[in-house]
N, C-alpha and C. Protein backbone atom coordinates (compact mmCIF):
# COMPACT_ATOMS: atom_id res chain seq x y z
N UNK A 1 119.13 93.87 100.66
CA UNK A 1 118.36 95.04 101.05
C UNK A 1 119.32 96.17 101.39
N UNK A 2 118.93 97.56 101.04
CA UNK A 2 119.67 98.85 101.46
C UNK A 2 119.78 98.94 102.90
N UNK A 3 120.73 99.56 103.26
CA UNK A 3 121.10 99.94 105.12
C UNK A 3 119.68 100.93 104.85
N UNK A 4 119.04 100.57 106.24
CA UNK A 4 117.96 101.42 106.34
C UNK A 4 118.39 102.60 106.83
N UNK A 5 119.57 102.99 107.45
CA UNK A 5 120.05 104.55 107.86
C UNK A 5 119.67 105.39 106.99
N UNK A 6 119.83 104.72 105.44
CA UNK A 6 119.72 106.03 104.47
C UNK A 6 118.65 106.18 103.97
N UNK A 7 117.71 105.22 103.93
CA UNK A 7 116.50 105.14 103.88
C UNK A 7 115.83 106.55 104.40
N UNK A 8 115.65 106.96 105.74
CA UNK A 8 115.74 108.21 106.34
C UNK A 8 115.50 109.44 105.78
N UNK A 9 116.82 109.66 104.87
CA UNK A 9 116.88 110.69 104.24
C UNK A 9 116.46 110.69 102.77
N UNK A 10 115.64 109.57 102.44
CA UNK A 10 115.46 109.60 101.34
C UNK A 10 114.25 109.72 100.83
N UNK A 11 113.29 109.98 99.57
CA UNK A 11 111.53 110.31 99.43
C UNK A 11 111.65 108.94 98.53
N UNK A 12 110.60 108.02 99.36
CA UNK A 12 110.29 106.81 97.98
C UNK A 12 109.01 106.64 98.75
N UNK A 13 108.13 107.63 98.07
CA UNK A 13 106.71 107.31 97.89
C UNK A 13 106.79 107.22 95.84
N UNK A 14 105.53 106.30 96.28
CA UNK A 14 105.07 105.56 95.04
C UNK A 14 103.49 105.60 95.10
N UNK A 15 102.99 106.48 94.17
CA UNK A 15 101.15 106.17 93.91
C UNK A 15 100.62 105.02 92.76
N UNK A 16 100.02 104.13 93.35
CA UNK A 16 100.11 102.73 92.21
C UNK A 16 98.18 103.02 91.89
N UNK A 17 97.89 103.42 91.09
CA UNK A 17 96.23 103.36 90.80
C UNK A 17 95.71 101.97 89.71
N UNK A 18 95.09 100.91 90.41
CA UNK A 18 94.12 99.89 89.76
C UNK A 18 95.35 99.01 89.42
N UNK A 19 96.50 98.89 89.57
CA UNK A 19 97.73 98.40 88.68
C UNK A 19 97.60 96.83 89.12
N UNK A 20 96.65 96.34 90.13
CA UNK A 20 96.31 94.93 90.25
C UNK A 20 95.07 94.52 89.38
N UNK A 21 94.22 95.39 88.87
CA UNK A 21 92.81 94.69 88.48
C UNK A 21 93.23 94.15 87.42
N UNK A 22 94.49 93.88 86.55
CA UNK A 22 94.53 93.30 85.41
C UNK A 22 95.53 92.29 85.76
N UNK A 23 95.81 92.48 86.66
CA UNK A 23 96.85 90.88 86.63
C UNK A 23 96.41 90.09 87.95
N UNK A 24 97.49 88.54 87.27
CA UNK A 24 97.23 87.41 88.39
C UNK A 24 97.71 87.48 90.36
N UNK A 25 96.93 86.77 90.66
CA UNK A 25 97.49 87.06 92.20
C UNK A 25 99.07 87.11 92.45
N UNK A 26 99.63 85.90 91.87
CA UNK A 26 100.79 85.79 92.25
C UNK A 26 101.87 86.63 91.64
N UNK A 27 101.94 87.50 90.16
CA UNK A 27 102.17 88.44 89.99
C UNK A 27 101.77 89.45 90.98
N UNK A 28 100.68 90.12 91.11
CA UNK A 28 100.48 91.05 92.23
C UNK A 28 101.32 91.04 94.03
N UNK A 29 101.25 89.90 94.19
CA UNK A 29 101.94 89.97 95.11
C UNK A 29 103.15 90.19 95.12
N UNK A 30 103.81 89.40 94.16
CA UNK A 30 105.59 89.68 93.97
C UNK A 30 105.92 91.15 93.95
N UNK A 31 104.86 92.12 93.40
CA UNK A 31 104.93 93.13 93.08
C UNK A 31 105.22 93.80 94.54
N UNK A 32 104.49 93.30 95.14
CA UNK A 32 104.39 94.19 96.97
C UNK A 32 105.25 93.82 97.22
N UNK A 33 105.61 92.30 97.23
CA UNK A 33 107.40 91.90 98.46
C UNK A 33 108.24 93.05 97.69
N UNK A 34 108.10 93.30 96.20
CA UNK A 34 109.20 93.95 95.67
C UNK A 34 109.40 95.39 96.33
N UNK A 35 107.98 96.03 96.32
CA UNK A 35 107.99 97.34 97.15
C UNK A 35 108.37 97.56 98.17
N UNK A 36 107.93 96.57 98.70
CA UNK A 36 108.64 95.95 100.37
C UNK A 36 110.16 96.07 100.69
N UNK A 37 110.77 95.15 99.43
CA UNK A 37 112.20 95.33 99.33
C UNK A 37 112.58 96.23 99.30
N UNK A 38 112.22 96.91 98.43
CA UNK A 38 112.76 98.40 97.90
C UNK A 38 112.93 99.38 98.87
N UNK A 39 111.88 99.40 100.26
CA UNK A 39 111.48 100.60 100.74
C UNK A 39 110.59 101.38 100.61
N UNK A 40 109.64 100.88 99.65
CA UNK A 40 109.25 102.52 99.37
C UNK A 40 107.54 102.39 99.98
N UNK A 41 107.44 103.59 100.17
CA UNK A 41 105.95 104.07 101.10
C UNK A 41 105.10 103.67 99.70
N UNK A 42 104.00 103.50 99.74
CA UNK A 42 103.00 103.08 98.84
C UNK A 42 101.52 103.85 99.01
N UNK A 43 101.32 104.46 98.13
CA UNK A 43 99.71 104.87 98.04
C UNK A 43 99.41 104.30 97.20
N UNK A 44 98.31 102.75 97.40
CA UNK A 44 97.19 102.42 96.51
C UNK A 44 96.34 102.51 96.30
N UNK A 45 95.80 102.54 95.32
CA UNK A 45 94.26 102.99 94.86
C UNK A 45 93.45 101.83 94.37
N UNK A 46 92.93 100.89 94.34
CA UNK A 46 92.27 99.50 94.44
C UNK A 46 91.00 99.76 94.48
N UNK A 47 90.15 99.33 93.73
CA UNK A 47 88.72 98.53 94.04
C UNK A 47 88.53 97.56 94.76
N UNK A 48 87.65 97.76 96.13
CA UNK A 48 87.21 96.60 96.85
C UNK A 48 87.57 95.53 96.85
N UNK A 49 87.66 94.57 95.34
CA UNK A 49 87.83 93.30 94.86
C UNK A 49 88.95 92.84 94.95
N UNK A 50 89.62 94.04 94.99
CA UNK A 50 91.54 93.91 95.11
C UNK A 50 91.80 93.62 96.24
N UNK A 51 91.31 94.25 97.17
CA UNK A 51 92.06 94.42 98.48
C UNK A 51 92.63 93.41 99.08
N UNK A 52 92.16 92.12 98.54
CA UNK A 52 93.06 90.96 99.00
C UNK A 52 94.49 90.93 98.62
N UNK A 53 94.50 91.56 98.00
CA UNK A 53 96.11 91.48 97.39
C UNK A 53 97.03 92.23 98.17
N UNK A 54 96.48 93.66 98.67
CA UNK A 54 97.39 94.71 99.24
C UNK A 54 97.26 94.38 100.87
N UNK A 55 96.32 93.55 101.03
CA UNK A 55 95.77 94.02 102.71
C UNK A 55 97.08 93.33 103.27
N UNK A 56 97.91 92.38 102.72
CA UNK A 56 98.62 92.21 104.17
C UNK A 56 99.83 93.31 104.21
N UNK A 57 99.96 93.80 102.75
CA UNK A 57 100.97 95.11 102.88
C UNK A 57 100.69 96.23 103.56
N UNK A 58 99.09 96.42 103.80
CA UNK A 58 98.89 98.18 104.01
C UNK A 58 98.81 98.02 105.26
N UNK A 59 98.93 99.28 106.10
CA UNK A 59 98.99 99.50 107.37
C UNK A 59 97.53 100.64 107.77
N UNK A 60 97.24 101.21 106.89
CA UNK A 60 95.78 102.27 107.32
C UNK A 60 95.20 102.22 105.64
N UNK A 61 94.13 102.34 106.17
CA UNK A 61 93.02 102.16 104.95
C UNK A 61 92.55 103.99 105.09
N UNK A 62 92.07 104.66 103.93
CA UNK A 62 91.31 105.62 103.24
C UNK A 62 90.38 105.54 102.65
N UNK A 63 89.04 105.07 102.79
CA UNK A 63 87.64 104.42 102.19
C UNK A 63 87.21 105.69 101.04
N UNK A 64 87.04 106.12 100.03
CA UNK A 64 86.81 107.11 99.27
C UNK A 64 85.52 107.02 98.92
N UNK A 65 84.29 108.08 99.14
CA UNK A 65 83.31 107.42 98.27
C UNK A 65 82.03 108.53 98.33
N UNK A 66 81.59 108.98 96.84
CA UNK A 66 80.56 110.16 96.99
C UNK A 66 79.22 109.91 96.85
N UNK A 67 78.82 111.03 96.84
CA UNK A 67 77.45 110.51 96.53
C UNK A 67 76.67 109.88 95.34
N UNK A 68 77.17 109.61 94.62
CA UNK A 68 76.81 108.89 93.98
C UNK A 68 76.36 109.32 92.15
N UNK A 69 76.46 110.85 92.15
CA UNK A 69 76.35 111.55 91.04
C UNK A 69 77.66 112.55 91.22
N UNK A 70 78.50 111.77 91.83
CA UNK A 70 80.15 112.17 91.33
C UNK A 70 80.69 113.65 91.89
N UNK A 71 79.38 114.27 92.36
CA UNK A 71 79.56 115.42 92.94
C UNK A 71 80.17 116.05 94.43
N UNK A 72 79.97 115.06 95.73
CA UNK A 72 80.31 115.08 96.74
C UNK A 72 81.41 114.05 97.16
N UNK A 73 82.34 114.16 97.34
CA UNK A 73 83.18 112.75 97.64
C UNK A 73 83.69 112.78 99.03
N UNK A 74 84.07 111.98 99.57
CA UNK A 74 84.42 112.28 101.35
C UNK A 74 85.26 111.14 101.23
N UNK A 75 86.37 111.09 102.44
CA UNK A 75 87.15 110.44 102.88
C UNK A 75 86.97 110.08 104.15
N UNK A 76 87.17 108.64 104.59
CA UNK A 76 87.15 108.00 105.56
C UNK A 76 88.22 107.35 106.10
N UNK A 77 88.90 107.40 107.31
CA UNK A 77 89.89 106.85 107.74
C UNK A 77 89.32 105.66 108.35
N UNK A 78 90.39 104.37 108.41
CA UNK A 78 89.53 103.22 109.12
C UNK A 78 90.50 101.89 109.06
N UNK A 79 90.28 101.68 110.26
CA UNK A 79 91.34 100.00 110.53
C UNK A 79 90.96 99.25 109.32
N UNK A 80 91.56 97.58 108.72
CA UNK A 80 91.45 97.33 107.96
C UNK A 80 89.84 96.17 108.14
N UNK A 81 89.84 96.31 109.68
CA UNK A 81 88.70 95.61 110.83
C UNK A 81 87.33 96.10 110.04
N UNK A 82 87.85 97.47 110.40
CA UNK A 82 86.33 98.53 109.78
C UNK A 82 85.84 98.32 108.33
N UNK A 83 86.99 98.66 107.39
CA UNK A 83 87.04 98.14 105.87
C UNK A 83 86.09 97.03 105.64
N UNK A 84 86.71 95.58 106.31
CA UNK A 84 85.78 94.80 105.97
C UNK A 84 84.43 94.22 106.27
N UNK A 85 84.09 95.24 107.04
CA UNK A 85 82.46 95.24 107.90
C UNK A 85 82.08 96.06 106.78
């Protein structure tokens, strides 16, 4: 693993959209320890069905969701507690 000092000064965000709905669990996961390793901040974008895969990586959930003719969309902040209620 890198000295985290430099970590600090450095930008490693990563936006990953749906990149689990086509593969196996245990692929998917390797994928997170790897991110993990790496450092880098993570924005995922997942369908419901996924979330088993990311939940023990993520730290705050963003619930996205409109009305339903694509026109209004809102964001929700929420523990991962809330998520699954």
């Amino acid at each position: 693993m890198q000295d985290e000092s430099n970590q600090a000064d450095t930008f490693r965000f990563v936006m990953i959209d749906e990149v689990f709905s086509r593969s196996d669990h245990e692929n998917s996961r390797y994928a997170m320890e790897l991110f993990k390793e790496l450092g880098l901040q993570l924005l995922v974008v997942t369908p419901m069905t996924a979330l088993h895969v990311v939940e023990p990586y993520i730290s705050a959930c963003h619930f996205v969701f409109n009305d339903g003719e694509g026109r209004n969309s809102q964001v929700e902040n929420m523990t991962l507690g809330q998520l699954r209620k």
